[in-house]
C-alpha atoms as a PDB file:
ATOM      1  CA  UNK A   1     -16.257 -42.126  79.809  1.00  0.00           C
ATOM      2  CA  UNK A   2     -14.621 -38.401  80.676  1.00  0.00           C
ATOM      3  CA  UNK A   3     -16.286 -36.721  82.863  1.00  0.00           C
ATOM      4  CA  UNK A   4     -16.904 -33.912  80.717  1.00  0.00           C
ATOM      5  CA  UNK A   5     -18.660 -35.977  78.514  1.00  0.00           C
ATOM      6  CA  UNK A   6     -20.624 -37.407  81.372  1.00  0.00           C
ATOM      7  CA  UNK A   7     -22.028 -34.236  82.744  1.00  0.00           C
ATOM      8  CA  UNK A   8     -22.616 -33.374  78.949  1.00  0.00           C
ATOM      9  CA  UNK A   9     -25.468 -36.066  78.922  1.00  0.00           C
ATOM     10  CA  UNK A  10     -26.811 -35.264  81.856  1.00  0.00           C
ATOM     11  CA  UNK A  11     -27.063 -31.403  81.229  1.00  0.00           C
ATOM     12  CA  UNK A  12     -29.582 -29.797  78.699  1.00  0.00           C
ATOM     13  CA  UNK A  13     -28.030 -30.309  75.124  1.00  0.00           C
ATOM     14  CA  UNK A  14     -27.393 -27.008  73.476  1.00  0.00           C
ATOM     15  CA  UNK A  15     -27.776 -27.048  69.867  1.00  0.00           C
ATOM     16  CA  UNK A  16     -26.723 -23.837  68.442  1.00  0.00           C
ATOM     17  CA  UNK A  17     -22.986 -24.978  67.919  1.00  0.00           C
ATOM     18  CA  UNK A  18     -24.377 -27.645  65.322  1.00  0.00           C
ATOM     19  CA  UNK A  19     -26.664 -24.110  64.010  1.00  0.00           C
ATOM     20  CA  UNK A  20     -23.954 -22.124  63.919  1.00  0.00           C
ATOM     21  CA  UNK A  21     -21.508 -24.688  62.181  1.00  0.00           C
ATOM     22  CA  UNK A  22     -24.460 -25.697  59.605  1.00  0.00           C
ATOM     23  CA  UNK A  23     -24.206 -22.026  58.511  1.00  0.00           C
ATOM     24  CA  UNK A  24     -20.517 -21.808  58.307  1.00  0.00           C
ATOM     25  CA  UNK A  25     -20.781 -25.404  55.833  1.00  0.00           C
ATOM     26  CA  UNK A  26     -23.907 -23.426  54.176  1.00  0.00           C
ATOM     27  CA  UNK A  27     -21.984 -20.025  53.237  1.00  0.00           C
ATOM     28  CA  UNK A  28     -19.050 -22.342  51.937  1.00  0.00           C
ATOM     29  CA  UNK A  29     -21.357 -24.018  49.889  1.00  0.00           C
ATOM     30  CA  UNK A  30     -22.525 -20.905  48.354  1.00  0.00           C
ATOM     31  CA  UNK A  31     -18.361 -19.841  47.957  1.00  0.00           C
ATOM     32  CA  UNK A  32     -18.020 -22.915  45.579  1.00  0.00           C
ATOM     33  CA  UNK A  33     -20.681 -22.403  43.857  1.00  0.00           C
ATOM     34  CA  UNK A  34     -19.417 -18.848  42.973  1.00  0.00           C
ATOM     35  CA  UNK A  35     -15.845 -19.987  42.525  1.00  0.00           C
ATOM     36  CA  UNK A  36     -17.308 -22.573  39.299  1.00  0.00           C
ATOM     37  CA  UNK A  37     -19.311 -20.012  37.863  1.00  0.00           C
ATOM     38  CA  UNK A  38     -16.167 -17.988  38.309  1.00  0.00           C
ATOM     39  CA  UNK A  39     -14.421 -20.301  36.348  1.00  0.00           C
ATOM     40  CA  UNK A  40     -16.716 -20.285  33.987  1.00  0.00           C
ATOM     41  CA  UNK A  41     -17.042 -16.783  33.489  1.00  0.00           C
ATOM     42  CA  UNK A  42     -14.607 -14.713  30.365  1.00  0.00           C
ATOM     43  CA  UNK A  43     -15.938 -11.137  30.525  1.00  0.00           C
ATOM     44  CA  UNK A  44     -13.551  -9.247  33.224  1.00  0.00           C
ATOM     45  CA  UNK A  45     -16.532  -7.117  34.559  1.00  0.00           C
ATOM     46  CA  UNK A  46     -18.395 -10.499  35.568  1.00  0.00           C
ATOM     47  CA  UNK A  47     -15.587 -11.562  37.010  1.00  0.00           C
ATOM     48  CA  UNK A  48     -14.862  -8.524  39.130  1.00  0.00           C
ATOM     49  CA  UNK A  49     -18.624  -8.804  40.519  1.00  0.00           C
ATOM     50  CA  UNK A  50     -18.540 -12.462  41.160  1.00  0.00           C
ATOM     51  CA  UNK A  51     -15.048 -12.532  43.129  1.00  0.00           C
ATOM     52  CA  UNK A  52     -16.554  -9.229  44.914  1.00  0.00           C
ATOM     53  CA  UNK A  53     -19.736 -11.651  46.100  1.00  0.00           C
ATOM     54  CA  UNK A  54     -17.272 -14.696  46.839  1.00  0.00           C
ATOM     55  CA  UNK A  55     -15.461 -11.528  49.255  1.00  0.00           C
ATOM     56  CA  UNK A  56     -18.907 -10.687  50.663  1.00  0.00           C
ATOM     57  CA  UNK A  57     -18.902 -14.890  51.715  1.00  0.00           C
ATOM     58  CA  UNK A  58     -15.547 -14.927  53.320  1.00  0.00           C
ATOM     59  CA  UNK A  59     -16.674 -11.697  55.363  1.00  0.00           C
ATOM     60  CA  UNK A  60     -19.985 -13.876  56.392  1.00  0.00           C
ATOM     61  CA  UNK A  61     -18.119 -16.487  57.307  1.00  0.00           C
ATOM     62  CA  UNK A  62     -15.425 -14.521  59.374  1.00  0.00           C
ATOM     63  CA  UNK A  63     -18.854 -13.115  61.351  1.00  0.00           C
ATOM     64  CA  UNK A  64     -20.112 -17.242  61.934  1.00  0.00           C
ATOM     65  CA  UNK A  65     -16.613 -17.849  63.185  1.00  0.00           C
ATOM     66  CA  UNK A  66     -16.295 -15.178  65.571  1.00  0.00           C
ATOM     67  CA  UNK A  67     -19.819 -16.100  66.983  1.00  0.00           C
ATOM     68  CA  UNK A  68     -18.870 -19.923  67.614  1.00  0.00           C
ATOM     69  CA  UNK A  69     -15.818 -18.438  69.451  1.00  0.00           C
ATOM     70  CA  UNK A  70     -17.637 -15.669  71.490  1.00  0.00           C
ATOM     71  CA  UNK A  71     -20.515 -18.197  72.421  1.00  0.00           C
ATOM     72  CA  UNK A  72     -17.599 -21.181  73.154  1.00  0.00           C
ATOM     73  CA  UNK A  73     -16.275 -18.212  76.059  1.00  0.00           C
ATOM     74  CA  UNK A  74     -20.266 -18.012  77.192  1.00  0.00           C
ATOM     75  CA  UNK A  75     -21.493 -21.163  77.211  1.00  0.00           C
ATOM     76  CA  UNK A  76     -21.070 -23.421  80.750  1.00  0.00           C
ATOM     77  CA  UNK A  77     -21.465 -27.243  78.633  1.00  0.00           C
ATOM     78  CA  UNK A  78     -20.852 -27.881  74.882  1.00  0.00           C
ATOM     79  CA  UNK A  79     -22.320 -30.345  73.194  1.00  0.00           C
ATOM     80  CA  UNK A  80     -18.787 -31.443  72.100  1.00  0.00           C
ATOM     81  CA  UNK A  81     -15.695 -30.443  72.984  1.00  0.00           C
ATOM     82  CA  UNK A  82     -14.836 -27.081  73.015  1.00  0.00           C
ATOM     83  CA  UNK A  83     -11.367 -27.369  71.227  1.00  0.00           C
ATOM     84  CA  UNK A  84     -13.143 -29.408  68.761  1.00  0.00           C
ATOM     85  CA  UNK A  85     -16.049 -27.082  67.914  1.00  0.00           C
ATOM     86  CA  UNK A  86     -13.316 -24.829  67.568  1.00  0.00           C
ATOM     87  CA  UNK A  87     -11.093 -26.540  65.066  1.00  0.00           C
ATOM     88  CA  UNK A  88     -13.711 -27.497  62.828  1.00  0.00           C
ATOM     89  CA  UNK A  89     -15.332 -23.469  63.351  1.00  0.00           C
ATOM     90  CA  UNK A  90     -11.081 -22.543  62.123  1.00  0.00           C
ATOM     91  CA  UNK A  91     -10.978 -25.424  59.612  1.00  0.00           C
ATOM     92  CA  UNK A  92     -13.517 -23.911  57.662  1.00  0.00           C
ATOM     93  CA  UNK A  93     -12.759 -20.917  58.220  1.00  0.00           C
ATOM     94  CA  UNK A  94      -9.482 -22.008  56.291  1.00  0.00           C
ATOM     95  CA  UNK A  95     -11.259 -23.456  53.254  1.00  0.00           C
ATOM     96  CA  UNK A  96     -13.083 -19.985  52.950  1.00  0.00           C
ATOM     97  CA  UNK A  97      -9.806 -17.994  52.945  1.00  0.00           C
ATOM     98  CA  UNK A  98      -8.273 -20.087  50.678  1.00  0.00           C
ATOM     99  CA  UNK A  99     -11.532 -19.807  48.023  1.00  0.00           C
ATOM    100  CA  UNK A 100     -11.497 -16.444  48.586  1.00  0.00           C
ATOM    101  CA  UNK A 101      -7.342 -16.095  47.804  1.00  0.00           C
ATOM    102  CA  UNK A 102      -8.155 -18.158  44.339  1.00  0.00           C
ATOM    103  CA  UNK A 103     -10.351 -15.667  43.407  1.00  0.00           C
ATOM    104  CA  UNK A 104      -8.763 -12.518  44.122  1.00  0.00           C
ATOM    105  CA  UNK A 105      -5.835 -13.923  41.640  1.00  0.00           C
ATOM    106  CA  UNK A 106      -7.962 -14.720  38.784  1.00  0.00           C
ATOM    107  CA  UNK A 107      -8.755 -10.761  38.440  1.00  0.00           C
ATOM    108  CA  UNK A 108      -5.164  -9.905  40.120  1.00  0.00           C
ATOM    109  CA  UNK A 109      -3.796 -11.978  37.552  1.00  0.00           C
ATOM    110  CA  UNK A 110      -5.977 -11.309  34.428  1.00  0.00           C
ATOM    111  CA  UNK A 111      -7.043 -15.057  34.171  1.00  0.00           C
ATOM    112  CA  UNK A 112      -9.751 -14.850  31.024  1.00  0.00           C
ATOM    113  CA  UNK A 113     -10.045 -18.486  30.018  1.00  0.00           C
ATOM    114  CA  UNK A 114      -9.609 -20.707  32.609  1.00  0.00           C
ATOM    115  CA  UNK A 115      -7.961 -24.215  31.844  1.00  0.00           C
ATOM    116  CA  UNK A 116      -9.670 -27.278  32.073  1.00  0.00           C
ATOM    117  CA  UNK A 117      -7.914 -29.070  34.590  1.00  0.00           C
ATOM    118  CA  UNK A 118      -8.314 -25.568  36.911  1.00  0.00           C
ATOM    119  CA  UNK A 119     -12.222 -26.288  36.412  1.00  0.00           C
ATOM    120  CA  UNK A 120     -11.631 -30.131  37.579  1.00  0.00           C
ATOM    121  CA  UNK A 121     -10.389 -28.869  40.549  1.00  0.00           C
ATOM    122  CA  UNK A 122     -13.122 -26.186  41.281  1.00  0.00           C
ATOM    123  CA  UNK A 123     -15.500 -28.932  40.684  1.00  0.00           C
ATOM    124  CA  UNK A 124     -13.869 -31.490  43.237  1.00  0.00           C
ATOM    125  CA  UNK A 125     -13.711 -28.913  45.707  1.00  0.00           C
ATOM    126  CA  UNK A 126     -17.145 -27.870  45.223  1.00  0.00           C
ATOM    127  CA  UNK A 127     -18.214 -31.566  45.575  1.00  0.00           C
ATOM    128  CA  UNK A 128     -15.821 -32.096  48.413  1.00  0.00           C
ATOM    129  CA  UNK A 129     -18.028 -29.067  50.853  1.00  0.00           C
ATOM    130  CA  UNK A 130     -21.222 -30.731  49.554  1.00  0.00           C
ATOM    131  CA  UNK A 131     -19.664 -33.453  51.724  1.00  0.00           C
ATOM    132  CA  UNK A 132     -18.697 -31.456  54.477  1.00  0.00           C
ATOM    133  CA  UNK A 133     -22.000 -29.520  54.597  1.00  0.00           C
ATOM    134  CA  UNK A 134     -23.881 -33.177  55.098  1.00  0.00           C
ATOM    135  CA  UNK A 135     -21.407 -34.446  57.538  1.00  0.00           C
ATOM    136  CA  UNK A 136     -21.836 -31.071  59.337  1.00  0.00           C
ATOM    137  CA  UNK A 137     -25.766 -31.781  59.298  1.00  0.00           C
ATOM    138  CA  UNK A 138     -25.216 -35.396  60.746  1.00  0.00           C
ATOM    139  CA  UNK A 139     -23.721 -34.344  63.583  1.00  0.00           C
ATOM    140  CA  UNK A 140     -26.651 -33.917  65.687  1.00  0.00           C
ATOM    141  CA  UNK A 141     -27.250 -37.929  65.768  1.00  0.00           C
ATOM    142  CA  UNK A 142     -23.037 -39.304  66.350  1.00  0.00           C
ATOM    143  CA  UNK A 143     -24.408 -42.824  66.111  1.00  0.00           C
ATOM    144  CA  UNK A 144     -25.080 -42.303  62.244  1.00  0.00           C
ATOM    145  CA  UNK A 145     -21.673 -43.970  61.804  1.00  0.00           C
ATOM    146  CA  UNK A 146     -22.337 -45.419  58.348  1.00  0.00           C
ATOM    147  CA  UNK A 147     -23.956 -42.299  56.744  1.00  0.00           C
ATOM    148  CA  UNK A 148     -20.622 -40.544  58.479  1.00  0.00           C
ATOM    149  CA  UNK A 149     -18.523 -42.667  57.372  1.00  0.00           C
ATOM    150  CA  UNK A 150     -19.258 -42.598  53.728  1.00  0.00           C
ATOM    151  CA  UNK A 151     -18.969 -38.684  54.513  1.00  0.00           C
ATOM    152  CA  UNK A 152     -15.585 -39.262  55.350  1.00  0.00           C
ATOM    153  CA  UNK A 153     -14.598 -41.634  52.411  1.00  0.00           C
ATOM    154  CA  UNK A 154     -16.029 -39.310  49.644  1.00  0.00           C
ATOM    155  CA  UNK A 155     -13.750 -36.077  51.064  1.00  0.00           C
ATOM    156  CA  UNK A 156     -10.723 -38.533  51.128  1.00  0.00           C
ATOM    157  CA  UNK A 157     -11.221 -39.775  47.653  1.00  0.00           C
ATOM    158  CA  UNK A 158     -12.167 -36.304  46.778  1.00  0.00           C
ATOM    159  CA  UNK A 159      -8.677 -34.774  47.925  1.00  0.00           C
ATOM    160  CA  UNK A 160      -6.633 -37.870  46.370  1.00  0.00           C
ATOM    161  CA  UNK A 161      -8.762 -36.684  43.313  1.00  0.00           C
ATOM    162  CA  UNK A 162      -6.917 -33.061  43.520  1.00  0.00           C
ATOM    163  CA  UNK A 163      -3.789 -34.219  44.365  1.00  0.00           C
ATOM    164  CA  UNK A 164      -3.709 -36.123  40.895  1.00  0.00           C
ATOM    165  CA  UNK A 165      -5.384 -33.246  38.908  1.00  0.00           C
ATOM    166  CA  UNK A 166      -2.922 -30.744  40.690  1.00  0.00           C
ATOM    167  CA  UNK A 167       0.424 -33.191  40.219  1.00  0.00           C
ATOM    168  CA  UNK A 168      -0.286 -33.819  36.765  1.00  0.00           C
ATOM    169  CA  UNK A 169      -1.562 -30.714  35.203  1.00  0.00           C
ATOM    170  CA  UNK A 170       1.791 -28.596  36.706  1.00  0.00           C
ATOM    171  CA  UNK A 171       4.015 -30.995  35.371  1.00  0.00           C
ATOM    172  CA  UNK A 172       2.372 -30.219  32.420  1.00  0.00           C
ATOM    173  CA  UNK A 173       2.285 -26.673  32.393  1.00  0.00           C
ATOM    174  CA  UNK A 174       6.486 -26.469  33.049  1.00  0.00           C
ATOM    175  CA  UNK A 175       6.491 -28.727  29.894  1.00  0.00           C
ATOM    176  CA  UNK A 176       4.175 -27.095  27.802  1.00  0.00           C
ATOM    177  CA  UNK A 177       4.373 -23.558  29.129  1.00  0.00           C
ATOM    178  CA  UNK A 178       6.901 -21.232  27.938  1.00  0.00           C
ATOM    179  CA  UNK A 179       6.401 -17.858  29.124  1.00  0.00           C
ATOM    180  CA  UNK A 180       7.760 -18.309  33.222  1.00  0.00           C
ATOM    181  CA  UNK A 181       4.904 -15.185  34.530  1.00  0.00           C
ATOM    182  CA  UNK A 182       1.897 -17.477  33.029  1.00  0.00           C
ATOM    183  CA  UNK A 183       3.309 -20.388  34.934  1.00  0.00           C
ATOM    184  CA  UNK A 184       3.595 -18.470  38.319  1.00  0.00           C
ATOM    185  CA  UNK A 185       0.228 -17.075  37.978  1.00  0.00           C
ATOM    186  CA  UNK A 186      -1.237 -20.113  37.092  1.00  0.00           C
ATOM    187  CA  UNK A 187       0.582 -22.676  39.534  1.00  0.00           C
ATOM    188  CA  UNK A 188      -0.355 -19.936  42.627  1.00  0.00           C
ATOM    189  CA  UNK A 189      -4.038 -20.329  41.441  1.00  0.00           C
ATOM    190  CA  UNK A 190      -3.612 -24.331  41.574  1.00  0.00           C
ATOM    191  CA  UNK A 191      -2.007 -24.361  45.037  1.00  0.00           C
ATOM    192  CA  UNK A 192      -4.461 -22.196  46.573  1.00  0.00           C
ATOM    193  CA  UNK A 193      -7.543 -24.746  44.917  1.00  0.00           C
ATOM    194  CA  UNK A 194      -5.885 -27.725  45.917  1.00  0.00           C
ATOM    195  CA  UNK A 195      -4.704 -26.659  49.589  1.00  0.00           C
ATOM    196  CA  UNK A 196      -8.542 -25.475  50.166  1.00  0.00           C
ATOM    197  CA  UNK A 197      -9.202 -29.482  49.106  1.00  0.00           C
ATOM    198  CA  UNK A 198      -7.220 -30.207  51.430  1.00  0.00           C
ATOM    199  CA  UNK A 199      -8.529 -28.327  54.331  1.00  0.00           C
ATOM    200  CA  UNK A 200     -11.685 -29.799  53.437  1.00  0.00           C
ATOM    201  CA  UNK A 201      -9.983 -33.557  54.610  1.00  0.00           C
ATOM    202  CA  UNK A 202      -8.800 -31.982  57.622  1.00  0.00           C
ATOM    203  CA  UNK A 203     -12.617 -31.146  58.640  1.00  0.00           C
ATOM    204  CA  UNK A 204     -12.943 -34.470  57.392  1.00  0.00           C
ATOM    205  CA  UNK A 205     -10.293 -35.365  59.757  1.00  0.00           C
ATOM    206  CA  UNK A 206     -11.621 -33.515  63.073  1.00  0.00           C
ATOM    207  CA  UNK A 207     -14.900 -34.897  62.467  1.00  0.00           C
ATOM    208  CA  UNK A 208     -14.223 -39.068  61.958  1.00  0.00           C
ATOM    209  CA  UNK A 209     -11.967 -37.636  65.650  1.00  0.00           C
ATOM    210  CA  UNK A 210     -15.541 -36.615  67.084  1.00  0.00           C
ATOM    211  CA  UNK A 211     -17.559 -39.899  66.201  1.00  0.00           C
ATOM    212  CA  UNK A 212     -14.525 -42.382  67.532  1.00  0.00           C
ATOM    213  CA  UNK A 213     -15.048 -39.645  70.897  1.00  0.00           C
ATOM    214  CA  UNK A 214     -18.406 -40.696  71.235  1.00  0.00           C
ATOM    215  CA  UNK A 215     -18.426 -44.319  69.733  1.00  0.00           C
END
C-alpha cells in the first residue's frame, strides 16, 4: 500500500470531495435534460430560453469546479488522490462545456427541426451522465465493485452507441445533403454531442483507475 493511502485510513475521512463531485454529476444531469427538451423544442424563442438555462448550468458547474480545486489547495488528506479528484472535477467539467457548445449552435445556427439521429445522440448522452451521476454516488463505498462495474460497462456501450449513430448518420448527410452550409452546421453540432459522449467514458475511465487503486 502507498503511504499516502495509508495515512488516508488512518486520518478522519473527509467527505465533501464525494459532495462536491455529486453536485457537479447532479448539475450535468440537469444539462441533459435541457439539451433533449432542446431538441425537442421548434419555436426559436423557447429555444433561446432553454440554451440560456443550459448557460446558467455550465456557469454552476464552473463555480463546483473551482471549489473542488480551491478546497484540493486547503485540505491536508483527500479521501483519494488529489490528481484524481481533480481529473474527474476537469472531466466533467469537459462534458458541461461541450453540452453547453451544442447548444449555443442550435440558435447560432438556426437549427428548427432537429434530425432524428441528432436526438439519438442527445438521448445516449443523457443516459450515459445518468451513469456517471450513480458511479459518482458509489464512490463513497470502493468495494461496490460489481454495482461499479456495471457503471463502467453501460458508459462504454453507451459511447460505442454514439460512435455508430455519429459514423453513420454523417456519412449520410454528405450523401444526402446538398447544400455544403447545412452540412457544416449540422456535422459541428454532431461532433460537439458525440465528443461530450466521449468525455463521459473518460470519467468512466478515471473512475474504473480509482477502484483498481483501492482494490
Amino acid at each position: 500500500m502507498k503511504f499516502d493511502q495509508f495515512i488516508r485510513k488512518l486520518l478522519p475521512r473527509d467527505d465533501k470531495f464525494f459532495g462536491m463531485l455529486e453536485e457537479s454529476t447532479q448539475n450535468l444531469v440537469g444539462a441533459s435534460e435541457l439539451l433533449k427538451k432542446l431538441a425537442a423544442t421548434t419555436n426559436r424563442k423557447s429555444q433561446k430560453r432553454i440554451v440560456e438555462e443550459i448557460k446558467d448550468r455550465e456557469h454552476r458547474g464552473d463555480t463546483i469546479t473551482h471549489k473542488v480545486f480551491s478546497q484540493l489547495n486547503a485540505t491536508f488528506v483527500t479521501p483519494l488522490d488529489r490528481e484524481d479528484i481533480h481529473l474527474l472535477a476537469s472531466a466533467l467539467d469537459d462534458i458541461l462545456d461541450h453540452i453547453d457548445g451544442s447548444a449555443q449552435r442550435f440558435v447560432l445556427y438556426d437549427i428548427r427541426k432537429v434530425p432524428a439521429p441528432m436526438i439519438r445522440l442527445c438521448d445516449v448522452l443523457h443516459l450515459s451522465i445518468i451513469e456517471l451521476h450513480r458511479g459518482i454516488g458509489l464512490m463513497r463505498n470502493l468495494h461496490d465493485t460489481e454495482r461499479l462495474e456495471e457503471v463502467f460497462q453501460r458508459v462504454n456501450q453507451y459511447e460505442n452507441d454514439a460512435d455508430t449513430i455519429f459514423d453513420q448518420t454523417v456519412a449520410d448527410l454528405f450523401k444526402r445533403e446538398k447544400n455544403p452550409i447545412t452540412i457544416i452546421k449540422l456535422k459541428e453540432i454532431y461532433v460537439g454531442l458525440e465528443t461530450a459522449t466521449d468525455k463521459c467514458e473518460d470519467v468512466a475511465n478515471v473512475l474504473e483507475g480509482i477502484v483498481i487503486k483501492h482494490a
